[in-house]
Every structure is written in C-alpha cells, then in structure tokens.
Protein backbone atom coordinates (compact mmCIF):
# COMPACT_ATOMS: atom_id res chain seq x y z
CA UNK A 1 37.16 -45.74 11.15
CA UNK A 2 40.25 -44.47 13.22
CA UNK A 3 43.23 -46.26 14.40
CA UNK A 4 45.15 -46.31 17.15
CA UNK A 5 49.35 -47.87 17.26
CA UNK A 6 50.53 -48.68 20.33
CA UNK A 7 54.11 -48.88 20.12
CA UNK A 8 54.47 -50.46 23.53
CA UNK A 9 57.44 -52.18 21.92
CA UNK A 10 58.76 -50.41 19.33
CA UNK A 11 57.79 -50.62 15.43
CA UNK A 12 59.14 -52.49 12.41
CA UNK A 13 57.91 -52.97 8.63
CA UNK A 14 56.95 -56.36 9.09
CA UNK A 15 55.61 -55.72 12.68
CA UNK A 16 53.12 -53.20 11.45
CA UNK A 17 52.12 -55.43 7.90
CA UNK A 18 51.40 -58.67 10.27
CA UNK A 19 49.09 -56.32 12.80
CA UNK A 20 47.03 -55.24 10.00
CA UNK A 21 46.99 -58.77 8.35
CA UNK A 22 45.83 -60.03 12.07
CA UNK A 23 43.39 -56.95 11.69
CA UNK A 24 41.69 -59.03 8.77
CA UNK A 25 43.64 -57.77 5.39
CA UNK A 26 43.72 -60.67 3.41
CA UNK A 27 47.58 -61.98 2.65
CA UNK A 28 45.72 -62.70 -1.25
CA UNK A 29 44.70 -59.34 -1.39
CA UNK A 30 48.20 -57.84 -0.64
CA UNK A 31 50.04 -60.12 -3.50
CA UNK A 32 47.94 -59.12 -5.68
CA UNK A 33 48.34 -55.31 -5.15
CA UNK A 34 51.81 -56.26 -4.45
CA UNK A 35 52.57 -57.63 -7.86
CA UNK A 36 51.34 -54.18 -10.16
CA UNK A 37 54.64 -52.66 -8.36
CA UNK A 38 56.94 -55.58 -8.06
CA UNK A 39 57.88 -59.73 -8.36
CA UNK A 40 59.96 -62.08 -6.93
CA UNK A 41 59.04 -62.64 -3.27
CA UNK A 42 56.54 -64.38 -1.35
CA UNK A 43 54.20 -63.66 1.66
CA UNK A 44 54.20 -65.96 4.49
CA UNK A 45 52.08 -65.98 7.59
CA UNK A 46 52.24 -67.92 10.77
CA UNK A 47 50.27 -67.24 13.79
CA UNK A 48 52.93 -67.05 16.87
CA UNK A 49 51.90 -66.22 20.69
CA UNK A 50 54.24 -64.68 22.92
CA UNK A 51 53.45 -63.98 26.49
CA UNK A 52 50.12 -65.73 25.66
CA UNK A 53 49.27 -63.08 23.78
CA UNK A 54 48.49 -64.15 19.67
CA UNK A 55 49.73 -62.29 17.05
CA UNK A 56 50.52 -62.60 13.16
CA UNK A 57 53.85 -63.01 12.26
CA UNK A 58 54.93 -62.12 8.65
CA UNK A 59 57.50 -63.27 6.52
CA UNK A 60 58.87 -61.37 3.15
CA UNK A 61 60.72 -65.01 1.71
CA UNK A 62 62.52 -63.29 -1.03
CA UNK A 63 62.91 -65.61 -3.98
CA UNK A 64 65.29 -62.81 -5.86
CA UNK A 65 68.33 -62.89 -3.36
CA UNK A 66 71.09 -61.79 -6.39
CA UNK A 67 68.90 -58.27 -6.56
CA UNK A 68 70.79 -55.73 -5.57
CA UNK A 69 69.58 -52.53 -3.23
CA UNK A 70 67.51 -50.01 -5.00
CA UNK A 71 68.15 -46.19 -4.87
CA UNK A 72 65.90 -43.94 -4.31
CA UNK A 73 65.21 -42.69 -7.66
CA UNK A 74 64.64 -46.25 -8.66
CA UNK A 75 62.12 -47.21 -5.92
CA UNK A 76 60.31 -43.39 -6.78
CA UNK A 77 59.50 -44.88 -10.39
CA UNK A 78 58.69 -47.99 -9.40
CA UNK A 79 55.67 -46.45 -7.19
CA UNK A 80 54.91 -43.99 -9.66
CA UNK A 81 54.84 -45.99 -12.69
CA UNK A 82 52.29 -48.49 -11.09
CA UNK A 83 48.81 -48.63 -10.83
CA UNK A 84 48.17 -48.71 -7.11
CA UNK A 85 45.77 -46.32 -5.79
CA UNK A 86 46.59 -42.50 -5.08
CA UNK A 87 46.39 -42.49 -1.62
CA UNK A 88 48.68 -45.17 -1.32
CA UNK A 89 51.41 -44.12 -3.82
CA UNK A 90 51.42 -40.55 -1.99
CA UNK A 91 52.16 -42.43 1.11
CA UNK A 92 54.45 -44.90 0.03
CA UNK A 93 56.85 -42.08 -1.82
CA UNK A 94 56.43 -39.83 1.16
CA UNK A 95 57.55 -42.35 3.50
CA UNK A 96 60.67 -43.45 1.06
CA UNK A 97 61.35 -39.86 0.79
CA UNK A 98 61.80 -39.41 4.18
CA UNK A 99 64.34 -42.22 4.74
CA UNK A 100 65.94 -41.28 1.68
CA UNK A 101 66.55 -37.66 2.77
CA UNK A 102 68.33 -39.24 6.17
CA UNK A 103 70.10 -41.25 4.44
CA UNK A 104 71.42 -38.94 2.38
CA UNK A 105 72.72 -36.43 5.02
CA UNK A 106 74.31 -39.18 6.91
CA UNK A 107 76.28 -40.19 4.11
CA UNK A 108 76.99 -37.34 2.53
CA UNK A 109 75.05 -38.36 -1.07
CA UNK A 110 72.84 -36.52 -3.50
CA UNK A 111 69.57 -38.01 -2.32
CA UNK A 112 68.50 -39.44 -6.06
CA UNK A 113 71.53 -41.76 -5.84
CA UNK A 114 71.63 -42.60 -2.38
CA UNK A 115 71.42 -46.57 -1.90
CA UNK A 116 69.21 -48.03 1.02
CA UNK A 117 71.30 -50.89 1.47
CA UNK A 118 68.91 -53.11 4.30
CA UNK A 119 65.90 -50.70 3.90
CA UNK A 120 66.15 -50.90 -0.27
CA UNK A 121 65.60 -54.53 -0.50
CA UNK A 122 62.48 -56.22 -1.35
CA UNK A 123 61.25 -56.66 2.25
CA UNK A 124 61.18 -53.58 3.17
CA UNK A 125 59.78 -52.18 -0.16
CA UNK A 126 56.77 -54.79 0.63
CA UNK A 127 56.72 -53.75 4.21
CA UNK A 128 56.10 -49.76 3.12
CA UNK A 129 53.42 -49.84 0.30
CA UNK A 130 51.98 -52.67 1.80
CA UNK A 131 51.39 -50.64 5.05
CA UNK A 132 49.72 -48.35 3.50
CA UNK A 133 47.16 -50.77 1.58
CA UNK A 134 46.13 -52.04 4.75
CA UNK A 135 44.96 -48.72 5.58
CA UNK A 136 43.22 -47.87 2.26
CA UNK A 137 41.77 -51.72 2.69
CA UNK A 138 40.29 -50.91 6.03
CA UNK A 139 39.11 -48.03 5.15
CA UNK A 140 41.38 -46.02 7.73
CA UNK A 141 40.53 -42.39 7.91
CA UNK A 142 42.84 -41.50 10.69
CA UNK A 143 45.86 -42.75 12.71
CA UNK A 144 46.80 -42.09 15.93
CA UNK A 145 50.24 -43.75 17.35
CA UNK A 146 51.64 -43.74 20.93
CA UNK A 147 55.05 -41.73 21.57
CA UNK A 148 57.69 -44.04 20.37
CA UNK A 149 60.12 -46.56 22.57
CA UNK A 150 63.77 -46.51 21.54
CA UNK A 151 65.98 -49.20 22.55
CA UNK A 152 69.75 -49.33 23.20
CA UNK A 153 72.94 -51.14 22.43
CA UNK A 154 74.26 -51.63 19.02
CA UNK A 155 73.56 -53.52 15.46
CA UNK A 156 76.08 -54.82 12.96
CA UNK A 157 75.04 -53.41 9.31
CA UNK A 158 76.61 -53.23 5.75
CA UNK A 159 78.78 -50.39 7.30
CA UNK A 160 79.74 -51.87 10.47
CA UNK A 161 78.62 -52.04 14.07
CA UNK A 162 76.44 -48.50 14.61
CA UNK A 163 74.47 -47.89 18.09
CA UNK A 164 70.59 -47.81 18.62
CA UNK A 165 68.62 -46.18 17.74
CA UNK A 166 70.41 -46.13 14.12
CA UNK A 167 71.40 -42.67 12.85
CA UNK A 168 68.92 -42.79 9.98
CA UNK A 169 65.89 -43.90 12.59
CA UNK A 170 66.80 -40.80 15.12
CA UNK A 171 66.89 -38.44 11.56
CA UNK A 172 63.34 -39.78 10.36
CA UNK A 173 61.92 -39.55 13.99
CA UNK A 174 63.07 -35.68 14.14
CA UNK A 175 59.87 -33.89 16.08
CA UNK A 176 58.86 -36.97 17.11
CA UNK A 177 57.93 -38.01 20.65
CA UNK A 178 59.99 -40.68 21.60
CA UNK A 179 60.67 -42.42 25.47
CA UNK A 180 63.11 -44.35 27.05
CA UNK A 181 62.78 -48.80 27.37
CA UNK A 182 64.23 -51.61 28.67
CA UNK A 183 64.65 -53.36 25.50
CA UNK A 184 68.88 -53.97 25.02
CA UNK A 185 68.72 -54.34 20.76
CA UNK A 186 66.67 -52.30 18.05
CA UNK A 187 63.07 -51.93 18.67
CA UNK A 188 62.62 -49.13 16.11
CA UNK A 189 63.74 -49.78 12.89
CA UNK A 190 64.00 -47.12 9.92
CA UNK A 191 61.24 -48.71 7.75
CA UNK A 192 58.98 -48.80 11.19
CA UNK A 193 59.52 -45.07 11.74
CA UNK A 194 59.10 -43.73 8.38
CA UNK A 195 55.57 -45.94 8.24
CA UNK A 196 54.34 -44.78 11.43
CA UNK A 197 55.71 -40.84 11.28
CA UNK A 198 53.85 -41.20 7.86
CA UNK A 199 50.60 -42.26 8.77
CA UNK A 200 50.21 -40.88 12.19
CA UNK A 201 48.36 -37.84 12.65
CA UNK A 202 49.45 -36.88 16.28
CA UNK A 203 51.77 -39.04 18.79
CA UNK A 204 50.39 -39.32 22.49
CA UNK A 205 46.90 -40.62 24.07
CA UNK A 206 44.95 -42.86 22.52
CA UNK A 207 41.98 -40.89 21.48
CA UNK A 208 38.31 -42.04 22.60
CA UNK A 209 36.71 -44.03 20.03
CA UNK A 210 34.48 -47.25 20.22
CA UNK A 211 36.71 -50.35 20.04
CA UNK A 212 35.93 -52.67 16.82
CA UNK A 213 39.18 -54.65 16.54
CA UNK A 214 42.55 -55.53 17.54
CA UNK A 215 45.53 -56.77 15.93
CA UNK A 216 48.79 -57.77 16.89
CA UNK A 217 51.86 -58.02 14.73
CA UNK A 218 54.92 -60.02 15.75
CA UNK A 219 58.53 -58.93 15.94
CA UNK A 220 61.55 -61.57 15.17
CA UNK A 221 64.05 -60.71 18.13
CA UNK A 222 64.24 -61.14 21.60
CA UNK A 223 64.70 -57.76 22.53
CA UNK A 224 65.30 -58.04 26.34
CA UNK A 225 62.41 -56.22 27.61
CA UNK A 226 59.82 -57.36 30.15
CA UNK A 227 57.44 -56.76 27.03
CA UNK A 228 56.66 -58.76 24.79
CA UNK A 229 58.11 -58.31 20.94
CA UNK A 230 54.47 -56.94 19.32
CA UNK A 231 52.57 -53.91 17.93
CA UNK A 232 48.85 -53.58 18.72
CA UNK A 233 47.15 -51.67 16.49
CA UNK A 234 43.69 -51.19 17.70
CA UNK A 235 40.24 -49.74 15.45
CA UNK A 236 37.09 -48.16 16.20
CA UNK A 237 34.70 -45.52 15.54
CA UNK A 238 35.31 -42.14 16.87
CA UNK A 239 32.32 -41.27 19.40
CA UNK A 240 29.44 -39.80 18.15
CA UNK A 241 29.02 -37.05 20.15
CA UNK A 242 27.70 -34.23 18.05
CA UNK A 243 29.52 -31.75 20.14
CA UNK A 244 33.04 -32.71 18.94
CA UNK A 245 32.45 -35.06 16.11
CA UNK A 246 32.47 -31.98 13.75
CA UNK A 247 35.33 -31.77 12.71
CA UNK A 248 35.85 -27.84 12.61
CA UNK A 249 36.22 -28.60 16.51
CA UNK A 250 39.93 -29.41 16.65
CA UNK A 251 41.78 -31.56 19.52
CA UNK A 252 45.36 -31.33 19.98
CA UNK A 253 47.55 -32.16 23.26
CA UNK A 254 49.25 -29.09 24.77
CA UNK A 255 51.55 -28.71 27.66
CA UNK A 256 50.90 -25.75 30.13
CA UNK A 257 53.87 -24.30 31.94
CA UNK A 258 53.40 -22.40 35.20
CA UNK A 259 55.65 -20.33 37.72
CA UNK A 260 55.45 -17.78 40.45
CA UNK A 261 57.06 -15.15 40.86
CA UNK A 262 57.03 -11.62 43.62
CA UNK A 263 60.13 -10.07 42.67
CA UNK A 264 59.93 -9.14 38.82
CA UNK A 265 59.83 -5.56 37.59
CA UNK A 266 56.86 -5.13 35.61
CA UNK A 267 59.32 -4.41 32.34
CA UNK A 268 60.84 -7.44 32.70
CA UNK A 269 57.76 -9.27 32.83
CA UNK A 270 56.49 -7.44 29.22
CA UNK A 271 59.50 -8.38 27.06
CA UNK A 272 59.70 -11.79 29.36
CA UNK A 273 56.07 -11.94 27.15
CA UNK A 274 57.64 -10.78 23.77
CA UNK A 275 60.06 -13.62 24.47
CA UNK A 276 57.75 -16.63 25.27
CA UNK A 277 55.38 -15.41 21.61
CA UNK A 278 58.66 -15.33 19.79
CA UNK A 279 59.56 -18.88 20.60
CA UNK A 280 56.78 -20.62 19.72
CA UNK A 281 54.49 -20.25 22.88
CA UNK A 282 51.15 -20.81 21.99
CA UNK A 283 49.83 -18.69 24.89
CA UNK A 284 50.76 -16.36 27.84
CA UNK A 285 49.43 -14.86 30.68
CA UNK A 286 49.57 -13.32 33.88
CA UNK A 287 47.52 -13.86 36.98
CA UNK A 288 47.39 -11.67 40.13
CA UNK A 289 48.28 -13.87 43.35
CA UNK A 290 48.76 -13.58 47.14
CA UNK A 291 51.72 -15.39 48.05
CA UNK A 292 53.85 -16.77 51.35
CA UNK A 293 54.63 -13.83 53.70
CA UNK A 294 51.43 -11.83 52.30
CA UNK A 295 53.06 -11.43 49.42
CA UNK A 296 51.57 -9.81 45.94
CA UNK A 297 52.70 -12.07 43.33
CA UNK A 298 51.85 -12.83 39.59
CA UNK A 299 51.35 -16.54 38.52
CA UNK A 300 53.04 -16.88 34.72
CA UNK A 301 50.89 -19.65 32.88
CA UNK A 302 51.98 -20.76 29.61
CA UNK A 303 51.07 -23.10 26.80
CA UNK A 304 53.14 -24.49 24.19
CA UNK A 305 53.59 -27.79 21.92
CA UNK A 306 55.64 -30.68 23.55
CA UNK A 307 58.60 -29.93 20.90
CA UNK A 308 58.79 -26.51 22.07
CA UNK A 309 58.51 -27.31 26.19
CA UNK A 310 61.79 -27.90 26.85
CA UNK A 311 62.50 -24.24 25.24
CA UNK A 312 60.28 -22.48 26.53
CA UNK A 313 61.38 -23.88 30.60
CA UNK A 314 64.86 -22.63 29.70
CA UNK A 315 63.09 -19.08 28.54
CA UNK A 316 61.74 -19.10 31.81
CA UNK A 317 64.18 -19.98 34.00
CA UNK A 318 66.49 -17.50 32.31
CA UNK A 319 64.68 -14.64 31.71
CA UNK A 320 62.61 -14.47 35.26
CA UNK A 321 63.32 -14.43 38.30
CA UNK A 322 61.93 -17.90 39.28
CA UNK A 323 63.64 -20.96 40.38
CA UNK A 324 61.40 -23.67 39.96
CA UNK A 325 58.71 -24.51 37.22
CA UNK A 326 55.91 -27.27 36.95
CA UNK A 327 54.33 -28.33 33.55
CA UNK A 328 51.66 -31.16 32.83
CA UNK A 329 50.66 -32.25 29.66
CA UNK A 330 46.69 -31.07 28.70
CA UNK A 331 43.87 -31.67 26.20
CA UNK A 332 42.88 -28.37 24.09
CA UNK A 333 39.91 -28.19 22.00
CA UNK A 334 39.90 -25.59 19.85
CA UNK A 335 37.29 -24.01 16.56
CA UNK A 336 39.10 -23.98 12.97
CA UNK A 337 40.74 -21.10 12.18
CA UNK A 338 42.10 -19.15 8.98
CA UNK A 339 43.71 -16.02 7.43
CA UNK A 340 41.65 -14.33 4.90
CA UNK A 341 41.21 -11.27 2.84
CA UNK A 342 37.74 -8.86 2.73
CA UNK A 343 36.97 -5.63 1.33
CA UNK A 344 36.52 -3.11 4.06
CA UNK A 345 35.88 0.75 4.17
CA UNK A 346 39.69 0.39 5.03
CA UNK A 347 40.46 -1.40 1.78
CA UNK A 348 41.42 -5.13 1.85
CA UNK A 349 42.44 -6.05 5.44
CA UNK A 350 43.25 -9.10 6.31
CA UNK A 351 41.04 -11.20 9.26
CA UNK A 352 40.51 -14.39 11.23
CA UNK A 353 38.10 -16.84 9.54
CA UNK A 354 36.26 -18.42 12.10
CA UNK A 355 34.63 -21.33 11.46
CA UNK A 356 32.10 -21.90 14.98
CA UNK A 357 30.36 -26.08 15.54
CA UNK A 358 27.75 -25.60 13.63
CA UNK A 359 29.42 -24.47 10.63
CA UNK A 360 28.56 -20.60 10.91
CA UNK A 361 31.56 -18.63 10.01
CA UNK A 362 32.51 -15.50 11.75
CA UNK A 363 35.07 -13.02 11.13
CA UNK A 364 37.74 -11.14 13.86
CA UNK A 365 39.74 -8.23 12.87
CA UNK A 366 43.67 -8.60 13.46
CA UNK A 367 44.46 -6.47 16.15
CA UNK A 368 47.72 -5.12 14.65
CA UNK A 369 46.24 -4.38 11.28
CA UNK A 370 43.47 -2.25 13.55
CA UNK A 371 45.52 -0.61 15.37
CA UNK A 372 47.81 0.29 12.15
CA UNK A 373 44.33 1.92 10.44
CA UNK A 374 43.07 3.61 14.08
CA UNK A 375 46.91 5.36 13.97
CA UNK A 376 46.62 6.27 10.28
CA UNK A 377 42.82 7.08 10.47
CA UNK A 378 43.52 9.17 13.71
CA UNK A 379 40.40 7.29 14.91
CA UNK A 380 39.76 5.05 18.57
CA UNK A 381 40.06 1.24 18.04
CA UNK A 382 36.80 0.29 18.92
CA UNK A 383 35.33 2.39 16.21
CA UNK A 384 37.71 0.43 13.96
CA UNK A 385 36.81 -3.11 14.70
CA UNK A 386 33.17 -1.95 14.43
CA UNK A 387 33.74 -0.72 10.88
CA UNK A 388 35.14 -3.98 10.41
CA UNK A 389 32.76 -5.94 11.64
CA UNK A 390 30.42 -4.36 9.92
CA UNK A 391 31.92 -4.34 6.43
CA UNK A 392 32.47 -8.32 7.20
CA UNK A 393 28.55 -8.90 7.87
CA UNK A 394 28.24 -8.61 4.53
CA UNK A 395 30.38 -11.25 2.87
CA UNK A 396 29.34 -14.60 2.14
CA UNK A 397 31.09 -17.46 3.72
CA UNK A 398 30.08 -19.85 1.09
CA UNK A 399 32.87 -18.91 -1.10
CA UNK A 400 35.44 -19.11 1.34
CA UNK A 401 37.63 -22.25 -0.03
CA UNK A 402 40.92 -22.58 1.35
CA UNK A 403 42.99 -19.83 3.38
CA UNK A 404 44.35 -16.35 2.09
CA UNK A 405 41.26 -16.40 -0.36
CA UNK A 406 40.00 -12.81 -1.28
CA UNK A 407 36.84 -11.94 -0.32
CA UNK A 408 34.51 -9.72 -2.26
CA UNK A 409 31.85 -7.37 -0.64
CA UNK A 410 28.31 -8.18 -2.28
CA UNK A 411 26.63 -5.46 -3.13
C-alpha cells in the first residue's frame, strides 16, 4: 500500500490525524496506543463538509489545561520510554527532532532545553505519534506528498505577532518544494510540516498506483482561499507492472536544463562542464546543431534536482555565452547503484555495483581509478577495464550487503 498527500491546502497535525481517521483508523484504536505514551486528553470526531465535500474533523479536548509545554528532552523520553512500536517511535522522535532543531536556532537555545510552547502541548504531541500510527495501522509502505502551499499574512503567538509562514515552519521545510496560494492566514503549520517532511518520500506528482481509498481531514480556519480548508490523502496499490515494480528500478523527478549557444570557445565550454559536475548537476552534455543564419552551434542539455535548478540557470547564464534558458520538469528511471570494493590484478579497486531488473548484478570500473592504473601500469585503457572486468566475473554478488563492502575473489 502507498499513499499519496495532497496538500492542495496546506497541512496541519490535526488535518493529517482526521484524513487518516476518515481513511478508516479507528479513533479506539488511537487512545489506546495513545495512552502507553501519555493521559489527560480526549479524542473527538465530527464529520464536517465543506464545499460539499465530507471530511473528518478532529478534536484534541485537552482535559490537563494547567500542563505546562514540554521540552524537547522531555517529549524524547516520553517516546522512548513507551511501548509503541519501532517504526513509529523512530518517526515520532525524528519528526520532534526536526522542530526542535528550528526551534532552537531561532531562539538561540541548546536544543535539549528548548520549549515548544504551541507545538509542545498535548495536541500536538497526539497529532505527531498519532500520525504515524495511522501509517503503521494501514499498513503504509510509502508516502508520496504534493509540493507544499504556503500562505501569507501574520499569526499572534506566545512571542507576539510573527508573519506566515512561521520562522520555525520555513526552517523544517528547508529542501522542500513549496508554491505560492491564495490563502491570507497559516495553512502550514510546524507540526503539519515536520509530519509530512517526515513521512514523505519525494514531493511532486502523484505517482501511478490503483486507487483504494480516500480520506479527507478538516482544517479549523477560514483561510481565505477559493479552496476549501482539507487534506486528501489518497491509497492504493502501486501498479503491477513487472517492468518497474522491482524495486532496484528507481523513479525520481528531474529537471532538464537546455541552451544554445554559436559563439563559445571550445575551452570555455570544458570548464563551463567542470562547473555544472561541481554544483550538483546530475548530467551534462553537448549536442552538435545547425542554427539561424546556417550557423554551427552546440545545444547544452543538463539535468539536475529541483533544489539545485535555480543554481545551476545562474551557472549558465554566467559562465556561457547564452541569454536565454528553458527547463521542464521530467520523469527518470534509473537501475540501483553502489560503490564497492573487489580484488583485481590491480589490487582492491573500487567499482560501480550494478544491480540490472532482474536482479543480476554487474560491475563497471571507475573511470578515474582506470585511468590512474593505465598511467601507472604504462598500459591503454581498454586493456584496463578488460582486466577489470575480468577479475570482477569472478566474484559473487550474493555477498554483496550494503555499499563499500569488500569483495573477495573466489578462488
């Protein structure tokens, strides 16, 4: 089972508890894992519908209103010291963690100290580990989450009136994808990001899957937007298609970066190269073209991550002689890959670990640690890889376990 959140506006604690509960968690089954960590509040439910659209809304009641904030260090053995399940505490503290570390640099405290004032209360302590209980409930093996709406304007906290997006939201959603709305008040809160930059495995599309269910969870303010105040969180099964349900065959979204250029010197356009791998590029190359006026030109096509696009335009446009880029986001597949260690005629080199769809490995000589041995060796390149090639035929693959494992030449 895989899920998808669609943030279409924004993402709260109690939004994301009341989608999963409208998912089909049982409230029951949540106050009773609830209770091994902590007491004093109660779950409420009622079903609301805005823009005819149904949806769960959730209610922490807390019956404890004299309890103070907890620090961090106090909610870290709170999860720890219980007995919820391992998947869960790992989440849970790696989610707290998170806002506790943005807190902490916004005010200037040692992180085990730092209080979470709104976001250390009950609620939102119910909000996080109960997230993540849905997810071991449903049986959740991946998430996928939309790029994230921020909204605007201000809110009036413990420490005064602060603008939206909050400082410790815009810390927690650091590498984040994140997008403009309409909304006019906070759409995004701090326990929302942490929960969803925790669980989500990549930001973007949703991925293609068979729809099972949908739930919606409601939000308590009127936010302003054209949008209704909800989160849809939507499961299914990934497709079944052999081809790409192995999952050595990796997906990721890419961005691919092109220009054209007919007046670069040839040297500018090698350390323009240098440049792009340096910063993150994922790929470069250049393509012979015919351009305006009969022109011979070179098309530059990169690829890159989103977090490193905007970068890698400003290489570009600085380093080349081009005015004018265009970029579109792309699907990549891609085969699993690893570093590794063999025994070679060479010694121990290190190589690419290949893993191919059906679950063959292969191994690929690193082209710098090649050419290193051809210089020393005094012998051509090819021969090199060869040798390697060779010497890697005979290694095993079934003892490879993890990455920079040594490998051992059976005899």
């Amino acid at each position: 089972m895989i899920a998808y959140v669609d943030m279409f506006s924004g993402i709260s604690g109690d939004m994301t508890l009341g989608a999963f509960i409208d998912l089909g968690v049982p409230v029951e089954f949540l106050k009773e894992k609830l209770s091994l960590v902590l007491t004093g509040f109660q779950l409420k439910t009622t079903l609301v519908y805005k823009n005819h659209l149904k949806a769960t809304d959730l209610v922490v009641d807390v019956i404890d209103q004299g309890r103070p904030s907890r620090n961090y260090k106090e909610i870290k053995a709170l999860i720890k010291n219980s007995s919820l399940p391992d998947y869960v505490k790992r989440n849970s503290l790696a989610a707290f963690k998170k806002i506790a570390q943005a807190e902490s640099h916004i005010h200037g405290q040692d992180i085990e100290i730092v209080h979470f004032h709104e976001i250390g209360g009950i609620d939102s302590i119910v909000d996080i580990i109960g997230s993540f209980l849905c997810v071991d409930y449903l049986g959740i093996k991946k998430v996928y989450a939309s790029s994230i709406p921020m909204g605007s304007g201000s809110v009036t906290c413990s420490h005064g009136k602060i603008p939206v997006p909050v400082p410790a939201t815009v810390a927690i959603l650091k590498d984040i994808p994140v997008r403009e709305s309409d909304a006019t008040t906070e759409i995004v809160t701090p326990t929302g990001a942490a929960i969803i930059s925790t669980l989500a495995s990549s930001f973007g599309h949703m991925p293609e899957m068979i729809m099972k269910k949908v739930g919606y969870g409601s939000g308590k303010k009127e936010t302003g937007s054209r949008l209704p105040n909800l989160l849809r969180i939507m499961l299914g099964d990934p497709l079944a298609d052999e081809k790409y349900h192995n999952t050595v065959v990796q997906k990721q979204v890419i961005h691919v970066v092109k220009t054209n250029v007919d007046d670069m010197s040839p040297e500018i356009l090698g350390f323009l190269m240098e440049t792009l791998f340096e910063n993150k590029a994922l790929d470069v190359c250049y393509v012979p073209i015919q351009m305006k006026k009969n022109r011979p030109g070179i098309q530059i096509e990169i690829i890159c991550s989103k977090h490193d696009l905007d970068n890698i335009v400003h290489i570009l446009l600085t380093q080349s002689t081009s005015i004018g880029v265009r970029h579109h986001e792309c699907d990549r597949c891609f085969l699993l890959r690893e570093k590794a260690f063999i025994e070679t005629s060479f010694g121990k080199l290190q190589v690419k670990k290949i893993t191919n769809p059906d679950n063959s490995i292969r191994f690929v000589p690193e082209y710098d640690v090649a050419k290193t041995i051809a210089r020393e060796k005094n012998m051509p390149l090819k021969d090199v890889y060869t040798q390697i090639l060779i010497d890697a035929s005979f290694h095993d693959p079934l003892h490879l376990t993890g990455t920079d494992v040594e490998y051992k030449t059976l005899k």
